[in-house]
Protein backbone atom coordinates (compact mmCIF):
# COMPACT_ATOMS: atom_id res chain seq x y z
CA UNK A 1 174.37 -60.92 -38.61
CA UNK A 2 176.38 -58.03 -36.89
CA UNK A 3 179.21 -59.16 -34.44
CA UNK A 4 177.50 -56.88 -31.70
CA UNK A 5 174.11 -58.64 -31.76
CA UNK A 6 175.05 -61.97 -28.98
CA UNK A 7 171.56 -63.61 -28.92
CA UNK A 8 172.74 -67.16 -30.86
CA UNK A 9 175.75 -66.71 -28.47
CA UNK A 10 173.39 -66.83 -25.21
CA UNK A 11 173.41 -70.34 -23.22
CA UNK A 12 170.10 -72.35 -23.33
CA UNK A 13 168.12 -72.10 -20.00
CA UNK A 14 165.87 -74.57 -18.00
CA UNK A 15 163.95 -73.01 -15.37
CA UNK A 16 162.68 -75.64 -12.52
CA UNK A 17 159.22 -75.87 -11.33
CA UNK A 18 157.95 -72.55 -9.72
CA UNK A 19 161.36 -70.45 -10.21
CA UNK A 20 160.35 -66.96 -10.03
CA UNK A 21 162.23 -64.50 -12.13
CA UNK A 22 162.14 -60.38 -11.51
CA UNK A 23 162.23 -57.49 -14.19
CA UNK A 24 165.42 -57.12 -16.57
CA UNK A 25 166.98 -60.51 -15.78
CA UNK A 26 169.64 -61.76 -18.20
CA UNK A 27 170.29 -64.99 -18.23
CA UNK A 28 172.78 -67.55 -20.00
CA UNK A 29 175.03 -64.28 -20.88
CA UNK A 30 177.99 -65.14 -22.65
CA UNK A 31 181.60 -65.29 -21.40
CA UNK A 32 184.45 -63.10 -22.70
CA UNK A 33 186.01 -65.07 -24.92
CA UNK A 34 183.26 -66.31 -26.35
CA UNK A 35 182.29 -62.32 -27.59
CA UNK A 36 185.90 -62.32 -28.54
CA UNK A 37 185.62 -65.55 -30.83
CA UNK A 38 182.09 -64.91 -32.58
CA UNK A 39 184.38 -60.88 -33.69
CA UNK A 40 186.67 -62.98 -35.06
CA UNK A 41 183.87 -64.96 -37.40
CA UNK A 42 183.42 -67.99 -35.08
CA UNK A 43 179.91 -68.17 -33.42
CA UNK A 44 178.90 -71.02 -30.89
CA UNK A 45 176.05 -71.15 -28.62
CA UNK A 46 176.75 -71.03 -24.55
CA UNK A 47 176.95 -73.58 -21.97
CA UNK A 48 173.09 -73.92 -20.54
CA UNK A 49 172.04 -72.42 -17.53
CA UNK A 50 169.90 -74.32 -15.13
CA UNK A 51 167.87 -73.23 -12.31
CA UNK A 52 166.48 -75.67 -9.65
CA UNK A 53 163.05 -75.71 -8.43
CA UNK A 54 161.21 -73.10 -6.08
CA UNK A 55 164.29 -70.73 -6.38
CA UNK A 56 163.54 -66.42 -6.83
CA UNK A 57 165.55 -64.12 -9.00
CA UNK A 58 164.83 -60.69 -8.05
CA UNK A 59 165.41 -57.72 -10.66
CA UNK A 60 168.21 -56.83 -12.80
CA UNK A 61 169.97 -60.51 -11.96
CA UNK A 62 172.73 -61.70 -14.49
CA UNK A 63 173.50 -65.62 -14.83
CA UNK A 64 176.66 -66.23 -17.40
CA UNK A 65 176.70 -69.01 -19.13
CA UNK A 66 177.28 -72.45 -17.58
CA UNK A 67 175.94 -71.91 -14.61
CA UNK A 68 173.76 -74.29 -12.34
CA UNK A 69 171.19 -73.46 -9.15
CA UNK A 70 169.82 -75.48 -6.69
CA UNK A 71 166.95 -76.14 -5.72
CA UNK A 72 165.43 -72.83 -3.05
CA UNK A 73 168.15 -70.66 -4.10
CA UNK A 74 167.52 -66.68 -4.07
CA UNK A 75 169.43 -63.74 -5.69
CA UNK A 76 168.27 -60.93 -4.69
CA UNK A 77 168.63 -57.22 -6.91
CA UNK A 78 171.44 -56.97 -9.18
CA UNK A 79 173.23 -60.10 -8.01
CA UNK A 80 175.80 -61.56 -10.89
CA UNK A 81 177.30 -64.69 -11.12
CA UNK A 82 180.00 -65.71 -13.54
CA UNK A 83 180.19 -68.49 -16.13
CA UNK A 84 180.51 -72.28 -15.20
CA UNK A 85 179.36 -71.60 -11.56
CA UNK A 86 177.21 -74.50 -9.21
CA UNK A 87 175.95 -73.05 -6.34
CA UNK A 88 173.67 -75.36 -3.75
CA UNK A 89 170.71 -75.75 -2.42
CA UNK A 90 168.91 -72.80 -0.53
CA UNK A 91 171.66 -70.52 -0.77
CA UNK A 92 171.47 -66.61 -1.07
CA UNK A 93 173.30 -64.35 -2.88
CA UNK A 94 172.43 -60.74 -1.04
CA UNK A 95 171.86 -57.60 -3.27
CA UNK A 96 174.64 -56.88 -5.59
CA UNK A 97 176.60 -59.67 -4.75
CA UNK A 98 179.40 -60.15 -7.13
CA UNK A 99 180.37 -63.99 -7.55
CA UNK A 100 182.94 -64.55 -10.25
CA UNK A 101 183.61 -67.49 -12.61
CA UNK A 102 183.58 -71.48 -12.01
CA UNK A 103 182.77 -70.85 -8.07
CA UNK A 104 181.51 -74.45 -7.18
CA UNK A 105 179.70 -73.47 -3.33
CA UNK A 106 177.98 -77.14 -3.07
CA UNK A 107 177.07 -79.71 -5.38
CA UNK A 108 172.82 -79.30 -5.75
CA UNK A 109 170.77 -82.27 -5.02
């Protein structure tokens, strides 16, 4: 396997009951140092991402690893958030918003 190919490094993902996801998505991207470790030989698999029910991810959305949704939650176009982030219930994240890592916003229900 070549160093530059991350899919075993991805996290897992559970999707909630009608979640809607857009075109070109990535989700459960891995964080820095786990790229780092799997060029150095050591390979793990991410933290899962979860995604609560009824929420929309528009296009070209990225979800690092280790994130959860709540429930109602929309990202709109190219919104990214970091790894290890919880973000409540019916929030939105506006186009291109930029949320960096382990941002806890409200504890989802």
């Amino acid at each position: 396997m070549s160093p530059a190919d991350l899919s075993d490094l991805y996290g897992p993902v559970s999707l909630g009951d009608d979640v809607v996801v857009g075109e070109f998505c990535v989700l459960g991207f891995p964080r820095e140092a786990r790229i780092q470790d799997a060029q150095q030989g050591h390979r793990v698999g991410g933290d899962p991402v979860v995604i609560g029910d009824r929420s929309v991810l528009f296009n070209q959305v990225v979800i690092h690893e280790g994130t959860m949704l709540g429930v109602e939650t929309v990202m709109e176009d190219r919104a990214r958030l970091g790894y290890g982030c919880v973000v409540g219930d019916r929030t939105r994240l506006v186009h291109g918003a930029y949320v960096c890592d382990r941002l806890v916003s409200a504890v989802p229900s």
